[in-house]
Protein backbone atom coordinates (compact mmCIF):
# COMPACT_ATOMS: atom_id res chain seq x y z
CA UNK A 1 0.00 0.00 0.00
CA UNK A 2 2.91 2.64 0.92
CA UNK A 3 4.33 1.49 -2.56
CA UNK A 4 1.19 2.35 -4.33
CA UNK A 5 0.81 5.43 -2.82
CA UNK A 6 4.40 6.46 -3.08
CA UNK A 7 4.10 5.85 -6.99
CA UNK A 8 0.52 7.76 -6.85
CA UNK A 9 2.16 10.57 -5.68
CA UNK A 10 5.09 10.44 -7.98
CA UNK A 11 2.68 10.35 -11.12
CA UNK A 12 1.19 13.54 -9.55
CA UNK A 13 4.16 15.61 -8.87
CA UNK A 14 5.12 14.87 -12.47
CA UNK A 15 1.34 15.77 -13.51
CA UNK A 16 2.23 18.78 -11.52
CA UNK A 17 5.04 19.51 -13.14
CA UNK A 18 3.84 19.31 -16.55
CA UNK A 19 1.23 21.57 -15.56
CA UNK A 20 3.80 23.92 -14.56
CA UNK A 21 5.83 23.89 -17.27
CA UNK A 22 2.86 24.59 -19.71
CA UNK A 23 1.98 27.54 -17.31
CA UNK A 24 5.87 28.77 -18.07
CA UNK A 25 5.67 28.26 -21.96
CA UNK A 26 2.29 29.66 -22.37
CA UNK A 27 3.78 32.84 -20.23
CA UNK A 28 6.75 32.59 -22.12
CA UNK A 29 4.51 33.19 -25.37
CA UNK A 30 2.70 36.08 -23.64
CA UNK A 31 6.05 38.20 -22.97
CA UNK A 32 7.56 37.40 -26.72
CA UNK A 33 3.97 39.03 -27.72
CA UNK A 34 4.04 41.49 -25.60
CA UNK A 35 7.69 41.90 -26.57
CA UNK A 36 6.14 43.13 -29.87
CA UNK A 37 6.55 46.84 -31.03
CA UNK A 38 3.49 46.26 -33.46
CA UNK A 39 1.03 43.31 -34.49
CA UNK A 40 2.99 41.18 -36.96
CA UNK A 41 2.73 42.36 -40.43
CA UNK A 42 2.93 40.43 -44.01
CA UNK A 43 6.23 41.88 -45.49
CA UNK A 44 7.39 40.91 -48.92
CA UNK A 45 10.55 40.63 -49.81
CA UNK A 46 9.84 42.99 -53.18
CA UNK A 47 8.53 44.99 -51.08
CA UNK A 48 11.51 45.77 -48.90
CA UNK A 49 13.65 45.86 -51.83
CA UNK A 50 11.86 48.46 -53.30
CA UNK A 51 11.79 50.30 -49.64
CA UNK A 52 15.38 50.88 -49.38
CA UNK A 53 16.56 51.12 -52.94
CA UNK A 54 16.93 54.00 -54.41
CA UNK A 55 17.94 54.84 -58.09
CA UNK A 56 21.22 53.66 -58.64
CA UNK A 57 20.18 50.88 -55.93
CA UNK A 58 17.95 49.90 -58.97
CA UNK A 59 20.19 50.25 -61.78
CA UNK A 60 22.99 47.87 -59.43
CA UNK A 61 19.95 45.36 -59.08
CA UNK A 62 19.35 45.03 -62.75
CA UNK A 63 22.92 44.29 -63.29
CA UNK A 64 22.88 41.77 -60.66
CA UNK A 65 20.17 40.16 -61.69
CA UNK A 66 21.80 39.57 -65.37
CA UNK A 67 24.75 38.71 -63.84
CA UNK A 68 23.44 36.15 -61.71
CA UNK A 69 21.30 34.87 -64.63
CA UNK A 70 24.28 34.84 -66.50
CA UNK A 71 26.00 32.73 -63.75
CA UNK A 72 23.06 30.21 -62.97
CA UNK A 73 23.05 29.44 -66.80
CA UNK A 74 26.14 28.60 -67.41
CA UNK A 75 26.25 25.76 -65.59
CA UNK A 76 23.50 24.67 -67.51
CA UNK A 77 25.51 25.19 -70.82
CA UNK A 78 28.55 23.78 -69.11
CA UNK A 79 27.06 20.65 -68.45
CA UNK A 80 25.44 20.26 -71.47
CA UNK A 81 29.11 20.39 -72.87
CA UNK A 82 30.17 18.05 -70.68
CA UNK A 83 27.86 15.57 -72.47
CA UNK A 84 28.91 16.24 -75.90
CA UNK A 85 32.44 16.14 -75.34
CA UNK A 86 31.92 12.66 -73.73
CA UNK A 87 29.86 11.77 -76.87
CA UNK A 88 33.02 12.86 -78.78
CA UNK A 89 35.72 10.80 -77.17
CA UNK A 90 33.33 8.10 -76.90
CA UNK A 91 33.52 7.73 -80.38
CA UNK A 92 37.20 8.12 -80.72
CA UNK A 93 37.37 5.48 -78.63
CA UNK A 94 35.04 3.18 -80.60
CA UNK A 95 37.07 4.20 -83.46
CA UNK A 96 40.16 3.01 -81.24
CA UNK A 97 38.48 -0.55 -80.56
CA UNK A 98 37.50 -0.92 -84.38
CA UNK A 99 41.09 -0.43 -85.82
CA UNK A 100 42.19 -3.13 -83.53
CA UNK A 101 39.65 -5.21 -84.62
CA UNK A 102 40.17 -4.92 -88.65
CA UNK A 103 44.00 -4.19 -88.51
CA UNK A 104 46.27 -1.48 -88.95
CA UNK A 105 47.34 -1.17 -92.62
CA UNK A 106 43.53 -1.74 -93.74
CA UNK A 107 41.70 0.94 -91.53
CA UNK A 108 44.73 3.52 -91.62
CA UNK A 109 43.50 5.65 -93.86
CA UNK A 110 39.96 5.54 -92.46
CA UNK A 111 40.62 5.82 -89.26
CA UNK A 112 42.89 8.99 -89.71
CA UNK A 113 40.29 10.83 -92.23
CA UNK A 114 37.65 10.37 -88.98
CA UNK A 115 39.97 11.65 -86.36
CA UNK A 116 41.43 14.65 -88.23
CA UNK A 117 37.94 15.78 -90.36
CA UNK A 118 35.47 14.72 -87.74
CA UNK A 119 36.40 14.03 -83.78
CA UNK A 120 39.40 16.73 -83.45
CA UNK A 121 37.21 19.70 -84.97
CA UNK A 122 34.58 18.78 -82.14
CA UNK A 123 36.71 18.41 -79.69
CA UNK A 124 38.89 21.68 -80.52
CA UNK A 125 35.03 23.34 -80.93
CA UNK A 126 34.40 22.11 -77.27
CA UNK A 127 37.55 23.04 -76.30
CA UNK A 128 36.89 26.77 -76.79
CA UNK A 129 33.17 26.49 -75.83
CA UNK A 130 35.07 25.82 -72.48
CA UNK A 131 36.71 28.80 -72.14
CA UNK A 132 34.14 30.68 -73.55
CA UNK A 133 31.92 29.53 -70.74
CA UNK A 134 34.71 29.80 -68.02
CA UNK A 135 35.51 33.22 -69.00
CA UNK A 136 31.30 34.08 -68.97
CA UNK A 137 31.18 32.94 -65.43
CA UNK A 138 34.50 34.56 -64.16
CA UNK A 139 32.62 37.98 -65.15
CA UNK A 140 29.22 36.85 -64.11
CA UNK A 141 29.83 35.72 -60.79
CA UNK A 142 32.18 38.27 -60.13
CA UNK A 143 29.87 40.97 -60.79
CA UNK A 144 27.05 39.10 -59.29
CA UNK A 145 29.13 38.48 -55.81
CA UNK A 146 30.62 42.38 -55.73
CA UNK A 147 27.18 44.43 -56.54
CA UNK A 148 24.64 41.83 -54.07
CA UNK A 149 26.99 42.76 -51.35
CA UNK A 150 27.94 46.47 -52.20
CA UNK A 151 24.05 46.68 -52.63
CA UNK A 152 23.28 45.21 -49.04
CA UNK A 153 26.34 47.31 -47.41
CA UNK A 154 24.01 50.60 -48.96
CA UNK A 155 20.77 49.57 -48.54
CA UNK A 156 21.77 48.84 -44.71
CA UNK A 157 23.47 52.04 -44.26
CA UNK A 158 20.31 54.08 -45.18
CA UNK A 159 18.11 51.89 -43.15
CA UNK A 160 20.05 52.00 -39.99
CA UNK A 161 19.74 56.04 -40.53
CA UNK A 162 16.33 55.83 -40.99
CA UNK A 163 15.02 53.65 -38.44
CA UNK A 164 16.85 55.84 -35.84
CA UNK A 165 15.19 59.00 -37.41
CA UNK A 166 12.01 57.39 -37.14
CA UNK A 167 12.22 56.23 -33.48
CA UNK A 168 13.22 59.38 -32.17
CA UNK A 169 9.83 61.31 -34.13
CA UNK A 170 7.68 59.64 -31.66
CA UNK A 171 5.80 60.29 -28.71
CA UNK A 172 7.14 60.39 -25.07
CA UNK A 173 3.56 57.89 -24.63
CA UNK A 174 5.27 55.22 -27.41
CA UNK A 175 8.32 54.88 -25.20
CA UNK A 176 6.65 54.51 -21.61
CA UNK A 177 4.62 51.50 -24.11
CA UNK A 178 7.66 50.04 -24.80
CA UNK A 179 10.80 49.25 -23.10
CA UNK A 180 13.61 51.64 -23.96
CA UNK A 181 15.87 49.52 -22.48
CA UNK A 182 15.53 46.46 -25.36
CA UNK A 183 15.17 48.86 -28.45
CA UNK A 184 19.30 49.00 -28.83
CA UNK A 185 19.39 44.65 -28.96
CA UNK A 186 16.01 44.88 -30.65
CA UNK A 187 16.96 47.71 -33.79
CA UNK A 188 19.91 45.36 -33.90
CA UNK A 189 18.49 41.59 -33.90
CA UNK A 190 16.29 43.35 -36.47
CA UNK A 191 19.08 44.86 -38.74
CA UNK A 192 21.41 41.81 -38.68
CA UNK A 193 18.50 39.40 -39.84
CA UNK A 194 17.51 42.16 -42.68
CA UNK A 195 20.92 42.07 -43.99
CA UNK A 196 21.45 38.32 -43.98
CA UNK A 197 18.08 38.24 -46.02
CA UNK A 198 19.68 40.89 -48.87
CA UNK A 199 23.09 40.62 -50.71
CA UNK A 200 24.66 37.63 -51.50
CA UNK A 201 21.67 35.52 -50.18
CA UNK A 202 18.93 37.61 -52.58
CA UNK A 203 21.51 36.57 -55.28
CA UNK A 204 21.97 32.76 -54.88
CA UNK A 205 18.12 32.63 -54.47
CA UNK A 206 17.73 33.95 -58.30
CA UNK A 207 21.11 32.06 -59.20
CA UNK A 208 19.66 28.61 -57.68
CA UNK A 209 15.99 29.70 -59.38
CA UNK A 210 18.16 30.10 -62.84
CA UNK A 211 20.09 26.87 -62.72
CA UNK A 212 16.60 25.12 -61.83
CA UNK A 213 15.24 26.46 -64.71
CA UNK A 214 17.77 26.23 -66.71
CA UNK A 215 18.96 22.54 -65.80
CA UNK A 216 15.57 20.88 -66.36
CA UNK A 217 14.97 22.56 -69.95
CA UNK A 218 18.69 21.59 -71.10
CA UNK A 219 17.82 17.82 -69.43
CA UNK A 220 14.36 17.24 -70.91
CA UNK A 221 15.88 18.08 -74.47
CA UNK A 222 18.45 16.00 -73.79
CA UNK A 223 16.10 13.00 -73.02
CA UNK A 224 12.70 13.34 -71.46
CA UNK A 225 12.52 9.69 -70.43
CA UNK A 226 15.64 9.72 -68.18
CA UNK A 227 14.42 13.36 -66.94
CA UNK A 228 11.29 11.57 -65.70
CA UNK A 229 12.32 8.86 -64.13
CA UNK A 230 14.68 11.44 -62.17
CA UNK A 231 12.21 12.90 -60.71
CA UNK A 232 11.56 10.34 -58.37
CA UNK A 233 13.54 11.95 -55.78
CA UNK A 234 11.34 15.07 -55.73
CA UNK A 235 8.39 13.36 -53.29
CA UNK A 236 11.83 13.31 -50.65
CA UNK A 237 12.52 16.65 -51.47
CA UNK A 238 8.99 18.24 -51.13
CA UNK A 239 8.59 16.39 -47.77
CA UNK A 240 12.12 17.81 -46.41
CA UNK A 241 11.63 21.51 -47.71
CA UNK A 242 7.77 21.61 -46.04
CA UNK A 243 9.44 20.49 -42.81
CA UNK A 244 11.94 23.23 -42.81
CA UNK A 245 9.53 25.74 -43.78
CA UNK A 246 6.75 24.85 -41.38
CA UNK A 247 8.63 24.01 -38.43
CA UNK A 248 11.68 26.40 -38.84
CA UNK A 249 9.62 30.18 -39.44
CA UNK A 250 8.13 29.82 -35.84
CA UNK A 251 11.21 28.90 -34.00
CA UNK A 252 13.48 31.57 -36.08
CA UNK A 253 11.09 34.23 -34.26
CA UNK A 254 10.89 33.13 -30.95
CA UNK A 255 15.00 32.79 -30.76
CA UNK A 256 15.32 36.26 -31.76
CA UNK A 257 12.10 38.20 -29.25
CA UNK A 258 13.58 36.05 -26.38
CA UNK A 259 17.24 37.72 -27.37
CA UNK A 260 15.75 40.12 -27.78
CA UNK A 261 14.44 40.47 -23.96
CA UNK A 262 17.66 39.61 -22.93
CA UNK A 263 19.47 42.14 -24.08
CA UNK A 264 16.92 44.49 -22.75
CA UNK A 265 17.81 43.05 -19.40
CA UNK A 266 21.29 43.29 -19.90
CA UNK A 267 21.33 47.13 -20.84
CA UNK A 268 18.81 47.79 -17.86
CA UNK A 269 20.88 45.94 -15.73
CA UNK A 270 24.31 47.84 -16.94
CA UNK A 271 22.61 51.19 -16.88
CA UNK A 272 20.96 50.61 -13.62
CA UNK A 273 24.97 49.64 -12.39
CA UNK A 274 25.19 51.52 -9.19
CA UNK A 275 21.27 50.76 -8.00
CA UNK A 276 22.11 46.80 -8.92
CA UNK A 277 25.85 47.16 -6.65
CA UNK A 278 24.33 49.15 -3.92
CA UNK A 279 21.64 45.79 -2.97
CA UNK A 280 24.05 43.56 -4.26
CA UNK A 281 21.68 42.01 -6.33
CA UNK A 282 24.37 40.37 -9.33
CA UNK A 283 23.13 36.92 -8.79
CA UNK A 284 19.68 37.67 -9.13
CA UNK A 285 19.85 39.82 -12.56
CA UNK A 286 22.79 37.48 -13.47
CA UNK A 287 20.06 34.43 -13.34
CA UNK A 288 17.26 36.72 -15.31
CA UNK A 289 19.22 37.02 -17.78
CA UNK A 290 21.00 33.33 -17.81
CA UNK A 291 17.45 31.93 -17.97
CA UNK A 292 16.35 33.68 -21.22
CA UNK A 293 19.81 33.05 -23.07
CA UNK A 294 19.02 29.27 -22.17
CA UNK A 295 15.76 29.24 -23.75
CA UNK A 296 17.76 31.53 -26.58
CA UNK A 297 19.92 28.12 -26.75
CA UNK A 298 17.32 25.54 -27.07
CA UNK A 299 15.33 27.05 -29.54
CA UNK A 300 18.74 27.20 -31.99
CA UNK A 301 19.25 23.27 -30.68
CA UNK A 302 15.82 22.79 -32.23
CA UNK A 303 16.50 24.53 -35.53
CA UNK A 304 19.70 22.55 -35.97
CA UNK A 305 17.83 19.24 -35.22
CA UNK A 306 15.09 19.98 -37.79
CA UNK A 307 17.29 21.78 -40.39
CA UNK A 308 19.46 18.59 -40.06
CA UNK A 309 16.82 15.95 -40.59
CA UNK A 310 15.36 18.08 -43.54
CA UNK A 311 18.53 18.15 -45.81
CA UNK A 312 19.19 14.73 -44.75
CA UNK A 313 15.86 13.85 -46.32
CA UNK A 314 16.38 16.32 -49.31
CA UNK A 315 19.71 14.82 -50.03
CA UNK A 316 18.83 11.08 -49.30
CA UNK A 317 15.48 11.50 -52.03
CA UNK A 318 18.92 13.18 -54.29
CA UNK A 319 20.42 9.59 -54.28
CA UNK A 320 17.70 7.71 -54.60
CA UNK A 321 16.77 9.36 -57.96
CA UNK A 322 20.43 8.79 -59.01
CA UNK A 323 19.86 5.40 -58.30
CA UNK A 324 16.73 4.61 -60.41
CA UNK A 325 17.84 6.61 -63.38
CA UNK A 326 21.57 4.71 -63.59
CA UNK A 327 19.36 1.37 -63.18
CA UNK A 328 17.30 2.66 -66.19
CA UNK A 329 19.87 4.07 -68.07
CA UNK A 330 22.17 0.41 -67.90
CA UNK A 331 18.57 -1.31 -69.28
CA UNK A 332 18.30 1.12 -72.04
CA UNK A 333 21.66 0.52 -73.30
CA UNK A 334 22.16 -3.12 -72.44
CA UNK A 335 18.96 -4.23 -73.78
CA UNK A 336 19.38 -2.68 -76.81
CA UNK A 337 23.07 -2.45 -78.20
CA UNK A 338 24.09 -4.29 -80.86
CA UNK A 339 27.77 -4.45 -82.90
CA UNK A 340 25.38 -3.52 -85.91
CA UNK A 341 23.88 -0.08 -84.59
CA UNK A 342 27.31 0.10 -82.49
CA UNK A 343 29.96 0.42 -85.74
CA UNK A 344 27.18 2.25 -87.89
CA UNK A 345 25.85 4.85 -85.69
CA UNK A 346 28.81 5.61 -83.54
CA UNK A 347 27.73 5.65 -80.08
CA UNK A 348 24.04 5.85 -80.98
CA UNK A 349 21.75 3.33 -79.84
CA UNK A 350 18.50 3.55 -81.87
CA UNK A 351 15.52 3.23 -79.09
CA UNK A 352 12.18 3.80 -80.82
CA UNK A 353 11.89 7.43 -82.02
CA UNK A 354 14.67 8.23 -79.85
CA UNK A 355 18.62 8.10 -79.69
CA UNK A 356 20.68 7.77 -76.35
CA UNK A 357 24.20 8.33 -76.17
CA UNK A 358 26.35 8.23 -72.60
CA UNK A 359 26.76 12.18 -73.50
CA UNK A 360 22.48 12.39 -73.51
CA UNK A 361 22.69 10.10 -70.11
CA UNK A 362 25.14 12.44 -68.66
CA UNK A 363 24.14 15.65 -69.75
CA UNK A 364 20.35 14.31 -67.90
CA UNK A 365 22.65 13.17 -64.66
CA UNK A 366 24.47 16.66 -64.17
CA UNK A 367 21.91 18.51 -65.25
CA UNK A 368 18.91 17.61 -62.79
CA UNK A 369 21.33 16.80 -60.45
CA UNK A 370 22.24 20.74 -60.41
CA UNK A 371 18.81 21.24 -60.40
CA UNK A 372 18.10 19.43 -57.29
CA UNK A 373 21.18 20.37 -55.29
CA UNK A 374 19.56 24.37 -56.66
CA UNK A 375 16.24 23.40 -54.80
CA UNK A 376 18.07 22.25 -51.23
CA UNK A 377 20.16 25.08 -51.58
CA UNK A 378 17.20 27.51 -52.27
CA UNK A 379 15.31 26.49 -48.75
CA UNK A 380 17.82 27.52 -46.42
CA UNK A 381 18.07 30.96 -48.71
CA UNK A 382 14.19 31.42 -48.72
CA UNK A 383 13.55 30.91 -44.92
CA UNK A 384 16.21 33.05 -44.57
CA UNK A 385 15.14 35.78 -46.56
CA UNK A 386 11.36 35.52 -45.20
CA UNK A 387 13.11 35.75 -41.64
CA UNK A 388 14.80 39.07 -42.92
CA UNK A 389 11.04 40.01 -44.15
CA UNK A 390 9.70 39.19 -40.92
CA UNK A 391 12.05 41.40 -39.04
CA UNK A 392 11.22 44.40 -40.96
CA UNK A 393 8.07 44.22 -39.88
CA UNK A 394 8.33 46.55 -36.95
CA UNK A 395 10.23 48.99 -38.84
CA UNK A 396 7.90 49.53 -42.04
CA UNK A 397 4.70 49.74 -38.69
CA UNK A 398 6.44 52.55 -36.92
CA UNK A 399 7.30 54.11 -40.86
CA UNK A 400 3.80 54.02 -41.77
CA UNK A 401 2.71 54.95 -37.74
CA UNK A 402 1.95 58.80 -37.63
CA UNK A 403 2.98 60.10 -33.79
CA UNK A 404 -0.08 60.96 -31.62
CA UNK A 405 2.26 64.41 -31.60
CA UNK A 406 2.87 65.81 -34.47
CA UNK A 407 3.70 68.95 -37.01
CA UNK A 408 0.02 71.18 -36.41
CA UNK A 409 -0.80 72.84 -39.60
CA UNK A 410 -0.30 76.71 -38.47
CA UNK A 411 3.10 75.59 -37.22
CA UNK A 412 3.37 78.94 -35.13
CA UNK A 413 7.09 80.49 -34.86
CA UNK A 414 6.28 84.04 -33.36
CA UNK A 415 9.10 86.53 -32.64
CA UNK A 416 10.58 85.30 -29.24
CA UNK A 417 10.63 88.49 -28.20
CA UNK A 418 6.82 89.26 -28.10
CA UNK A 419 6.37 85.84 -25.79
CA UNK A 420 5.41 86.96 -22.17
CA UNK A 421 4.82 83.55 -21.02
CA UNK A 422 1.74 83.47 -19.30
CA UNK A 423 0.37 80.04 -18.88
CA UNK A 424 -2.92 78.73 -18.49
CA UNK A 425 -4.51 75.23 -18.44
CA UNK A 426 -8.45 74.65 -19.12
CA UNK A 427 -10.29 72.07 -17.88
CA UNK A 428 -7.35 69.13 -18.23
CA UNK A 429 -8.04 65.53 -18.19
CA UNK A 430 -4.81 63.44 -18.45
CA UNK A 431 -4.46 59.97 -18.53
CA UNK A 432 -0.86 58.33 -19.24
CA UNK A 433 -0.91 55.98 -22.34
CA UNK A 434 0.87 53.61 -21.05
CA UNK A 435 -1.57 52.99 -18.11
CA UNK A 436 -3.54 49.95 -18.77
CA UNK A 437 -5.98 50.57 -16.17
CA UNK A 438 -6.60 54.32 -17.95
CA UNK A 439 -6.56 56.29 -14.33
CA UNK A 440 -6.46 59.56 -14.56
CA UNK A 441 -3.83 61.96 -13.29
CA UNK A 442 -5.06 65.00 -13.68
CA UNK A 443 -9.40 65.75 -14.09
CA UNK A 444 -10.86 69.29 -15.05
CA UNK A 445 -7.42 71.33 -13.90
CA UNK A 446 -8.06 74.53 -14.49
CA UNK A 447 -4.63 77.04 -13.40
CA UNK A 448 -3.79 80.47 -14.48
CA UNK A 449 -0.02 81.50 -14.16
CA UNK A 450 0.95 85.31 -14.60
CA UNK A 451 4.07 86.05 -16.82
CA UNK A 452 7.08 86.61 -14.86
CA UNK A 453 5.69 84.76 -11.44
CA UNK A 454 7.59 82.24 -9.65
CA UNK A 455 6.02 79.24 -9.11
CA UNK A 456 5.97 75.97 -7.12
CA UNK A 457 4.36 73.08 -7.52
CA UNK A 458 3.70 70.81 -3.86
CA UNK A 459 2.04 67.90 -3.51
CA UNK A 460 2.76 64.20 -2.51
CA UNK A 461 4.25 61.46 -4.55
CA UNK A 462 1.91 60.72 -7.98
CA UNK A 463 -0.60 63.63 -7.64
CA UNK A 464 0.79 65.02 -10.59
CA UNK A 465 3.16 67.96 -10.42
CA UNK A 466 5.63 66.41 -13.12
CA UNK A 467 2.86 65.76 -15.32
CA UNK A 468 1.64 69.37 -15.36
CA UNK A 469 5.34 70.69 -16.11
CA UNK A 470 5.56 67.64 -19.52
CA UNK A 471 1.92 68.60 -20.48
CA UNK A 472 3.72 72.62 -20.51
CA UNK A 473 6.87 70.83 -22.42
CA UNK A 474 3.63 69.04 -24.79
CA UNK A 475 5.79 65.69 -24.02
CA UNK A 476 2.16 64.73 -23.95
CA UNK A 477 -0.65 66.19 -25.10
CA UNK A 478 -4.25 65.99 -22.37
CA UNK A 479 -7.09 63.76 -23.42
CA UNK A 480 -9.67 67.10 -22.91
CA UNK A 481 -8.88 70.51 -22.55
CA UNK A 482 -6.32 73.02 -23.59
CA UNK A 483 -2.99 74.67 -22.80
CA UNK A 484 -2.71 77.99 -23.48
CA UNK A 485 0.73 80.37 -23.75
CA UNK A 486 -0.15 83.99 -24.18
CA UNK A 487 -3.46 82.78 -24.95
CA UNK A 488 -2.37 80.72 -28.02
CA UNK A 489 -2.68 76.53 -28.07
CA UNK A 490 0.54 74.78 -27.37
CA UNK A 491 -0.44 72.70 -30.27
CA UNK A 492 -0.19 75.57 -32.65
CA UNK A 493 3.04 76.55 -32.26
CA UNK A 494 5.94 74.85 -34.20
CA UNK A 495 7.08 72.16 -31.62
CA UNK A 496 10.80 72.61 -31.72
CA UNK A 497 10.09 75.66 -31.54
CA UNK A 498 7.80 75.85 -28.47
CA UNK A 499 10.34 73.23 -26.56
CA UNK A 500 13.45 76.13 -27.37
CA UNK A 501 11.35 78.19 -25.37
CA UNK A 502 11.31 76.46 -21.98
CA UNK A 503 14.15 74.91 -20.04
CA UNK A 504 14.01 71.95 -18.35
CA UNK A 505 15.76 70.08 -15.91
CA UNK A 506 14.01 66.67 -14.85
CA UNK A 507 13.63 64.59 -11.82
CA UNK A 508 16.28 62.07 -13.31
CA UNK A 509 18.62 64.04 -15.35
CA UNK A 510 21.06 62.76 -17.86
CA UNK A 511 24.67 64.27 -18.84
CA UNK A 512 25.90 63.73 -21.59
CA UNK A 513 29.13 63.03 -23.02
């Protein structure tokens, strides 16, 4: 009886535990949300492009693009090559094994007429097609390699200026909403996954879509039977690249909010230095942050895992193809060579309405295979680049936010000599944005202060006196009412302009450097 009981209870604690854990993950969830600047937004790769390209960004892009068409292609044509020069020493060789077989002195003259007026032209032809293509993809790739990065090194440069100019337009109320302390880590998580997304990864992605392209069309005119029976593999390859892109987007986001939060914690905790050394409190803040790299950790442990079982599928469903097509190929041939069709058609094997040739079988093999290794190679590049489209999307939200304070249209700028500075508030209602619980600060203040008075503000703790002084500064602007200098609406004048007018020294004031 103790026995059963003991176990009871040991099935319950670990009920309770797994209770607790979901508790922490759901929670977990909950602060990566709330970790949000913005809802998530649809962002599409064209569109960021576009965003932070400007003219000669364009004019770079087109000639990347050729010259990563250019690039993708000629492996194609290289292949395809490949083939006929095997087709060509093939039959030099056959040549070889036929001399042998009807003597010297008889098949001299022949044999040396075939060489000189038909294989050595095609092979000297093939020769140069060589260098030809080598000398294509020396220019194309370096072209392609030099602008995709040059382009990503400007496109970054203006966006890192521009997201900084954007964050600093808004309102004091957007900041007490989110945590200054994680926008440094955050702007930066952001800006590193943007630029693995553009450059040299935006290029392979259209090189890998070329040679797919490209590789299939050159293989099913080479032979669309073999091409076929190729694609055997793809089933594999479909099943791998779904897993990576279903199971990887989700886990890509998490990794980066949760570093996200820890770096937030980290530059709290560093700027906070003398409050965290006065109660001694390093172990504490030191586990806080500890616990969120951890979970940082085992979310990239997960991607690894899945990333490694998806190309292992991707490239097992590769061999598998290469499998069934050599089995096919060896039928074709074997079943249907003879020394008749062998010594009069060269190589050619007469099958139906169709001729195969090792050079046809080969130029199949590379050509799909280059295709396939183009499709494994183009997941990793497209989760990549939607990750870089996901992390703009808090940038291109605060772009297209408009601050709750903003430009008026009079945009007042009167002579700073004719300001007085009298002050009045009417009937003000404040409540902080921030404030889920909407209280409000201030309700129906009405004050009148003459120009040139001193005046103090005394109250206890919360009852508003700081508030009334950033309503003055229009750090905020009140829910009702109106704040009048000289008798003119703050929200008239020209806000630069109205903030040049005032100093200010806060509660918590910062020196800088």
């Amino acid at each position: 009886g103790i026995a059963n009981l003991t176990a009871e209870e040991k099935e319950e604690k670990n009920e309770i535990k797994k209770e607790e854990e979901k508790i922490e993950e759901k929670e977990e969830k909950e602060k990566i949300e709330e970790n949000l600047m913005f809802d998530k937004k649809h962002i599409s790769i064209f569109k960021l492009y576009c965003h932070i390209s400007g003219t000669l960004e364009i004019i770079l892009s087109v000639i990347a693009i050729i010259m990563t068409l250019g690039a993708g292609g000629a492996n194609a044509a290289m292949n395809w090559i490949f083939g006929e020069s095997a087709n060509s020493f093939s039959l030099a060789a056959q040549i070889g094994v036929i001399k042998k077989i009807f003597g010297k002195e008889l098949f001299d003259i022949v044999f040396n007429f075939i060489m000189e007026e038909k294989v050595k032209p095609l092979i000297n032809n093939q020769i140069k097609d060589y260098l030809m293509i080598g000398a294509v993809m020396f220019v194309c790739n370096f072209l392609m390699m030099f602008l995709w990065s040059y382009l990503a090194l400007r496109q970054l440069h203006w966006l890192k200026n521009n997201y900084f100019k954007i964050i600093l337009k808004q309102e004091q109320g957007w900041f007490d909403e989110n945590n200054a302390f994680e926008f440094a880590t955050k702007v930066q998580a952001q800006l590193e996954q943007i630029e693995l997304g553009l450059g040299d990864r935006l290029g392979q992605f259209i090189m890998m879509l070329t040679e797919l392209i490209a590789g299939f069309v050159c293989a099913f005119i080479a032979s669309w039977k073999l091409t076929l029976i190729l694609l055997t593999c793809f089933p594999f390859i479909i099943v791998g690249a779904l897993i990576m892109s279903l199971t990887l987007k989700n886990l890509i986001v998490r990794s980066r909010k949760t570093f996200e939060m820890a770096g937030g914690v980290a530059e709290e905790l560093l700027y906070n230095i003398k409050t965290v050394t006065s109660f001694a409190n390093f172990d504490f803040e030191i586990n806080r942050f500890g616990k969120l790299i951890d979970k940082v950790e085992k979310y990239d442990i997960k991607k690894s895992f899945i990333s490694g079982i998806s190309v292992g599928i991707i490239i097992f469903g590769i061999f598998v193809g290469y499998t069934v097509t050599l089995v096919y190929a060896r039928k074709l041939i074997l079943d249907n060579i003879t020394p008749q069709n062998t010594i009069l058609n060269g190589i050619y094997i007469d099958l139906e309405e169709e001729n195969i040739s090792i050079g046809e079988i080969q130029k199949v093999l590379f050509n799909i295979i280059n295709a396939i290794v183009a499709i494994g190679q183009m997941a990793p590049n497209i989760q990549v680049i939607k990750a870089s489209c996901s992390a703009s999307s808090d940038y291109f939200s605060l772009y297209e936010r408009k601050p709750k304070i903003y430009e008026p249209e009079k945009n007042l700028t009167p002579d700073r000599n004719s300001i007085k500075g009298s002050i009045e508030f009417k009937n003000i209602k404040f409540i902080y944005p921030s404030d889920k619980a909407q209280r409000p600060i201030l309700d129906g203040l009405n004050l009148e202060i003459e120009a040139g008075k001193k005046v103090a503000f005394v109250g206890e703790s919360g009852c508003g006196k700081s508030t009334t002084v950033n309503l003055i500064e229009r750090l905020y602007d009140p829910v009702e009412g109106q704040i009048l200098i000289d008798g003119i609406d703050i929200k008239e004048f020209n806000i630069e302009y109205l903030r040049n007018l005032i100093g200010y020294v806060q509660q918590e004031p910062v020196l800088f450097q």
